[in-house]
Protein backbone atom coordinates (compact mmCIF):
# COMPACT_ATOMS: atom_id res chain seq x y z
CA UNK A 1 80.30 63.48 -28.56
CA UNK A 2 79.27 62.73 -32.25
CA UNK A 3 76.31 60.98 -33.77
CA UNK A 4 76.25 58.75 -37.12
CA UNK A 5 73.76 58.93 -39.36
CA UNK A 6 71.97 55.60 -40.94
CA UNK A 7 69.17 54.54 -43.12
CA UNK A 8 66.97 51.87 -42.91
CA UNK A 9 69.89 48.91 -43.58
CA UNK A 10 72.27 50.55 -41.32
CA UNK A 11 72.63 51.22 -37.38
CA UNK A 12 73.34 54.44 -36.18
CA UNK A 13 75.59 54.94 -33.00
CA UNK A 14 76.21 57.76 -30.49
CA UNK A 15 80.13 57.84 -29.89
CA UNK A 16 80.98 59.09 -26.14
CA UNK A 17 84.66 59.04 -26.23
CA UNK A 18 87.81 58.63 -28.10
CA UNK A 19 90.95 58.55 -26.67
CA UNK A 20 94.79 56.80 -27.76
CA UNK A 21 95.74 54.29 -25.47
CA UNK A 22 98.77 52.48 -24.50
CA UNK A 23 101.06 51.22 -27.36
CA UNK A 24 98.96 53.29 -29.43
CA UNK A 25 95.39 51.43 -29.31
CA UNK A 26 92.60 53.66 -29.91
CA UNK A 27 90.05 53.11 -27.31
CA UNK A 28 86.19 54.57 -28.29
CA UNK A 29 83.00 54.09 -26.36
CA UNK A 30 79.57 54.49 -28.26
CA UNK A 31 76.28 53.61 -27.86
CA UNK A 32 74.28 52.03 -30.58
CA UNK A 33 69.97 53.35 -31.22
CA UNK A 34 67.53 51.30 -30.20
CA UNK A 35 66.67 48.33 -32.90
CA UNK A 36 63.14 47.84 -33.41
CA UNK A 37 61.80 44.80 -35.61
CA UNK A 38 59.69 46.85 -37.64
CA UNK A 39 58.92 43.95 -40.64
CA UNK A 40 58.33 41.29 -37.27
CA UNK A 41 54.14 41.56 -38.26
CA UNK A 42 55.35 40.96 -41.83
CA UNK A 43 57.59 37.90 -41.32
CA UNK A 44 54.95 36.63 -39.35
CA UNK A 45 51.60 36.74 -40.86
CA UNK A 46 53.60 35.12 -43.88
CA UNK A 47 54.78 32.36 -41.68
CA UNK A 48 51.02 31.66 -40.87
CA UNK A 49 50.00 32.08 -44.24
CA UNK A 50 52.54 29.25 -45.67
CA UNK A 51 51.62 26.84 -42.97
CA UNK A 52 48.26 27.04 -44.18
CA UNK A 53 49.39 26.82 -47.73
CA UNK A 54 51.48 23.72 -46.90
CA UNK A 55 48.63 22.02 -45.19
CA UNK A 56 46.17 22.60 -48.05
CA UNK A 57 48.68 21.29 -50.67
CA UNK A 58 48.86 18.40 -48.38
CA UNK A 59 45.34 17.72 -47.50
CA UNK A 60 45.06 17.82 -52.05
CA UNK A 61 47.97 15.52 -52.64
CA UNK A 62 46.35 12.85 -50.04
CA UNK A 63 42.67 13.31 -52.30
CA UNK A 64 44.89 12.64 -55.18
CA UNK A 65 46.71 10.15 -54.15
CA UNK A 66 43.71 8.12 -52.46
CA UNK A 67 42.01 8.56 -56.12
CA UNK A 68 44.89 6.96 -58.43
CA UNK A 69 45.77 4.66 -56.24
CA UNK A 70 42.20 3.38 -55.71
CA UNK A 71 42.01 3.21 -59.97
CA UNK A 72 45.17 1.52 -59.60
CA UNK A 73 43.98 -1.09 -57.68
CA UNK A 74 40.68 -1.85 -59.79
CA UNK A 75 42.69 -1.87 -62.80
CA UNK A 76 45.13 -4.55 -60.96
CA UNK A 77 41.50 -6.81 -59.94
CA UNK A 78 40.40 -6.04 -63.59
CA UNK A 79 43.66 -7.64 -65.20
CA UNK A 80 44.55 -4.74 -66.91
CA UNK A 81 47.56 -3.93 -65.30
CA UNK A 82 48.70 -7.78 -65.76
CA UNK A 83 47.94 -7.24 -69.31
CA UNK A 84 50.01 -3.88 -69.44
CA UNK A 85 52.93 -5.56 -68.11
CA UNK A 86 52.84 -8.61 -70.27
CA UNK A 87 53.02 -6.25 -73.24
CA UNK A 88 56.39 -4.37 -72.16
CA UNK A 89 57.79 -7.39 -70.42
CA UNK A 90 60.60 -7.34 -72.65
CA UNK A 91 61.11 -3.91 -72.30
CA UNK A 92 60.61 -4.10 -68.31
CA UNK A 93 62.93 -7.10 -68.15
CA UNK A 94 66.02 -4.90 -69.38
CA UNK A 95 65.70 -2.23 -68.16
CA UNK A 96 64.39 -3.27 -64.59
CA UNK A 97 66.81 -6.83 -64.57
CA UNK A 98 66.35 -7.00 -60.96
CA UNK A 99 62.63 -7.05 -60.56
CA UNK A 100 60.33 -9.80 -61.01
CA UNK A 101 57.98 -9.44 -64.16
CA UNK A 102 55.77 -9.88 -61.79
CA UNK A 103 55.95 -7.87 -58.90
CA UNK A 104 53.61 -4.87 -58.28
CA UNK A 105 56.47 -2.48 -58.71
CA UNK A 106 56.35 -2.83 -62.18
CA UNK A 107 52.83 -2.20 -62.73
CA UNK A 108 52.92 1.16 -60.75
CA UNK A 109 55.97 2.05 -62.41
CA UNK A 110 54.07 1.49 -66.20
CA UNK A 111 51.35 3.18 -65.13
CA UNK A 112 53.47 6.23 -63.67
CA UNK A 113 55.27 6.33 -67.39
CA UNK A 114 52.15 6.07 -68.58
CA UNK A 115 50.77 8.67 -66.76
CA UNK A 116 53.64 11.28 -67.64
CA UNK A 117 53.56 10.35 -70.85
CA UNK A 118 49.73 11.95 -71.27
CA UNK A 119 50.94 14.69 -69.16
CA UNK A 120 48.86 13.83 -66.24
CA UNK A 121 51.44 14.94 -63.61
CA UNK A 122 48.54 14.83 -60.51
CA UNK A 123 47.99 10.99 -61.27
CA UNK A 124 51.59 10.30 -62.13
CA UNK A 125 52.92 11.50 -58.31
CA UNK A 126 50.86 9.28 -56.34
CA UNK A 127 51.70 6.27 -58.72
CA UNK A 128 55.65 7.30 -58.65
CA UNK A 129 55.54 6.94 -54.48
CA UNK A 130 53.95 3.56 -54.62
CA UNK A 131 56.02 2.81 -56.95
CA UNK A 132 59.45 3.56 -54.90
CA UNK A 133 57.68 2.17 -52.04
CA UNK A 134 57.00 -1.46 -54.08
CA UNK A 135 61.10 -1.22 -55.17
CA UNK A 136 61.89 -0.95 -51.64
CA UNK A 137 60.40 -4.11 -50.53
CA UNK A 138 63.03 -5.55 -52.90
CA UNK A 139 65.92 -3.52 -51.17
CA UNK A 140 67.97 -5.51 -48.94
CA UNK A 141 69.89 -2.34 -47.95
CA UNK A 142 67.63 -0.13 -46.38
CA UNK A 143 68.48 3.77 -46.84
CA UNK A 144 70.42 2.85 -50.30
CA UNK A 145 68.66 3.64 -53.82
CA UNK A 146 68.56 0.26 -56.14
CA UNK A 147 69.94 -0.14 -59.24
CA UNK A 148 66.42 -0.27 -60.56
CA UNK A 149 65.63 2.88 -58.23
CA UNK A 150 68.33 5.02 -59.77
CA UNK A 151 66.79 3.95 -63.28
CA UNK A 152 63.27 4.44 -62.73
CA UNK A 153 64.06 7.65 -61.54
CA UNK A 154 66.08 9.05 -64.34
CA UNK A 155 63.30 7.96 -66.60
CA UNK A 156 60.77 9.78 -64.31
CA UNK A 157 62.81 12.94 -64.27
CA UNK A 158 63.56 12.89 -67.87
CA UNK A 159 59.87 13.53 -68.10
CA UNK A 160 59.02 12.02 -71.05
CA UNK A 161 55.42 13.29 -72.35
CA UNK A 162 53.53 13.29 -75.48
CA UNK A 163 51.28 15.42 -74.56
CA UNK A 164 52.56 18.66 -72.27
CA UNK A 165 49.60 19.62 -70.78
CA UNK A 166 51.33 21.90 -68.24
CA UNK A 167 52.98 24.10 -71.26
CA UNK A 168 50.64 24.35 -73.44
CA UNK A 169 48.06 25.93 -70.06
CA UNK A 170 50.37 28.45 -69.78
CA UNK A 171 51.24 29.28 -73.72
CA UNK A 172 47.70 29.51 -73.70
CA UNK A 173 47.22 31.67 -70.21
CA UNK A 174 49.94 34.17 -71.99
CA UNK A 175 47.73 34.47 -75.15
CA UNK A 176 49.90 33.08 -77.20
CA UNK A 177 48.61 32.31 -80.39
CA UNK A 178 50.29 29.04 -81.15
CA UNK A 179 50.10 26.90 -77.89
CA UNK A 180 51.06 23.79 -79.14
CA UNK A 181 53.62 24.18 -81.29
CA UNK A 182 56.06 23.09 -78.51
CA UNK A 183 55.37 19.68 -78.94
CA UNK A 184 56.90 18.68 -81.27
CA UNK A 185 60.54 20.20 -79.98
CA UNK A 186 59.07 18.67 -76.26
CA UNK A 187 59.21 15.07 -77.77
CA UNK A 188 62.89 15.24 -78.94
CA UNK A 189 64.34 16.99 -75.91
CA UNK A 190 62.04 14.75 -73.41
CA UNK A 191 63.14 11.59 -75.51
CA UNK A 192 66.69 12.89 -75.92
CA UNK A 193 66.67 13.68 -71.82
CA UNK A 194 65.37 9.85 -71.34
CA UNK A 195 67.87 8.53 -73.21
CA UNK A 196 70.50 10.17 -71.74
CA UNK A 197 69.41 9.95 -67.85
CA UNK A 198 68.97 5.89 -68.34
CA UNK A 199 72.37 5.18 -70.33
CA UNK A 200 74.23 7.61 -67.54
CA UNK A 201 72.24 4.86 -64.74
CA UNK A 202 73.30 1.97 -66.48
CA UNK A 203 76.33 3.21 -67.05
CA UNK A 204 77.39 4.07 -63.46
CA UNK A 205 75.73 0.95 -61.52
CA UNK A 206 78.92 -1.17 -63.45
CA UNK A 207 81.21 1.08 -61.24
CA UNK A 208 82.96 -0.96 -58.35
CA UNK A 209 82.45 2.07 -56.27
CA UNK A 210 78.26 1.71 -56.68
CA UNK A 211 78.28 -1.95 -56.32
CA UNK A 212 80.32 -1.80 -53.00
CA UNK A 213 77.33 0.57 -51.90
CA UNK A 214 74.99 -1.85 -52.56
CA UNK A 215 76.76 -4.43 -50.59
CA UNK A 216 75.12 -6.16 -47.58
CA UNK A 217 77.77 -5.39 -44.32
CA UNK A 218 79.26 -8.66 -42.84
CA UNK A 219 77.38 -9.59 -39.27
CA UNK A 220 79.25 -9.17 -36.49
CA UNK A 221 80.56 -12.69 -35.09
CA UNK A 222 79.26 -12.78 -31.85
CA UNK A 223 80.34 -16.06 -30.63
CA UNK A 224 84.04 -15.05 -31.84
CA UNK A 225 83.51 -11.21 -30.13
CA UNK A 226 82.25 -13.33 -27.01
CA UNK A 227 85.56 -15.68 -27.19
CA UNK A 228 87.85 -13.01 -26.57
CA UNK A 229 86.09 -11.22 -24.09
CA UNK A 230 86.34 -14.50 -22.28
C-alpha cells in the first residue's frame, strides 16, 4: 500500500492495490481521506451578513425613494414640473417622439436628468424607476423596451453631470490636493458618452429587425380555429 501526500487544495488518497488486467487495463483500488468543510462557519456567517446588508440597502432605497417621489409630486401640484416641461418641450418632443408632451413620463424623466446632472445620484434612482414605470403605461408590448425606453436609458447611463459629486468625495477621501479638477475632463467625456449612447438609439430603432420587435402579434382567429375543428 502507498499513501499520497496533499495540501490544503488537494485530496490525499490511500492506494490498496494495483494490478494489470485483461487486455492490459490497469485496475487500482484507493481510498480517498476524509473531507472536512473547514471554511463552512466562514461561508456562512458571510451569507448572514449579506442578507442583512441587502435588507438595509433596501429598507434605505425605499426612504429614498418615498422622499423624491413625495417632492416630485408637490412640485407636479405646484406647476413646476408643468413649467419644466414646457421649457424643453422642443427638446422632449425629438427626442421622446412617441410620448405625449404631456404625460407624467416626461416630467420624471426631466427631473431624473436633472437630478444626474447636479450629481444627486440618491434622488435621481427613485425618479429613473417612476420614470420607466410612466413609459410602460405607453407600451403596448409588455416585456419589450420602447423606442423612447432604449433612449432614455442611454441618456441615463451616459451619466451626464455637471457637478460629480461622487468623484470629487473620493479625490478628496484620498487627500488629493486638487479634487475638482476632474470636472472639467467629466463634462466632455459625460457629454461625448451622451451623444454617442442617443445617436447609437436612434440609430438602431430604424432597423427592420427592432421594429418587427416592437410589433403587436396577430390574435388568434378563433371563429376560423373553431371552423375547422368543426
Amino acid at each position: 500500500m502507498a499513501q499520497a501526500a496533499g495540501t490544503k487544495t488537494t485530496l490525499t488518497g490511500l492506494l490498496k492495490s494495483f494490478r494489470i488486467g485483461p487486455a492490459g487495463v490497469s485496475l487500482a483500488s484507493f481510498t480517498l481521506s476524509p473531507v472536512s468543510f473547514v471554511k463552512m462557519r466562514k461561508i456562512t456567517q458571510a451569507a448572514v451578513d449579506y442578507a442583512g446588508t441587502a435588507v438595509t440597502i433596501s429598507l434605505g432605497l425605499i426612504g429614498i425613494m418615498a422622499l423624491w417621489i413625495g417632492i416630485m409630486k408637490i412640485a407636479e401640484e405646484a406647476g413646476i414640473i408643468r413649467f419644466i416641461t414646457k421649457l424643453v418641450t422642443p427638446l422632449t418632443r425629438r427626442l421622446f417622439p412617441d410620448v405625449p408632451s404631456d404625460h407624467p413620463a416626461i416630467g420624471a424623466m426631466i427631473m431624473n436628468i436633472s437630478a444626474n446632472m447636479l450629481g444627486l445620484s440618491n434622488a435621481a434612482t427613485p425618479l429613473g424607476l417612476k420614470a420607466m414605470e410612466d413609459l410602460d403605461t405607453l407600451n403596448q408590448k409588455k416585456g419589450v423596451a420602447t423606442n423612447a425606453m432604449v433612449t432614455f436609458l442611454a441618456i441615463n447611463t451616459a451619466g451626464l453631470t455637471f457637478i460629480p459629486a461622487t468623484a470629487i468625495a473620493i479625490r478628496v477621501s484620498l487627500g488629493s490636493a486638487s479634487p475638482t479638477v476632474i470636472v472639467g475632463t467629466s463634462i466632455i467625456g459625460a457629454a461625448c458618452a451622451t451623444v454617442a449612447g442617443i445617436t447609437a438609439a436612434k440609430l438602431l430603432e430604424k432597423l427592420p429587425v427592432y421594429r418587427r420587435a416592437l410589433e403587436l402579434d396577430p390574435p388568434k382567429d378563433s371563429g376560423s380555429t373553431d371552423q375547422k375543428g368543426a
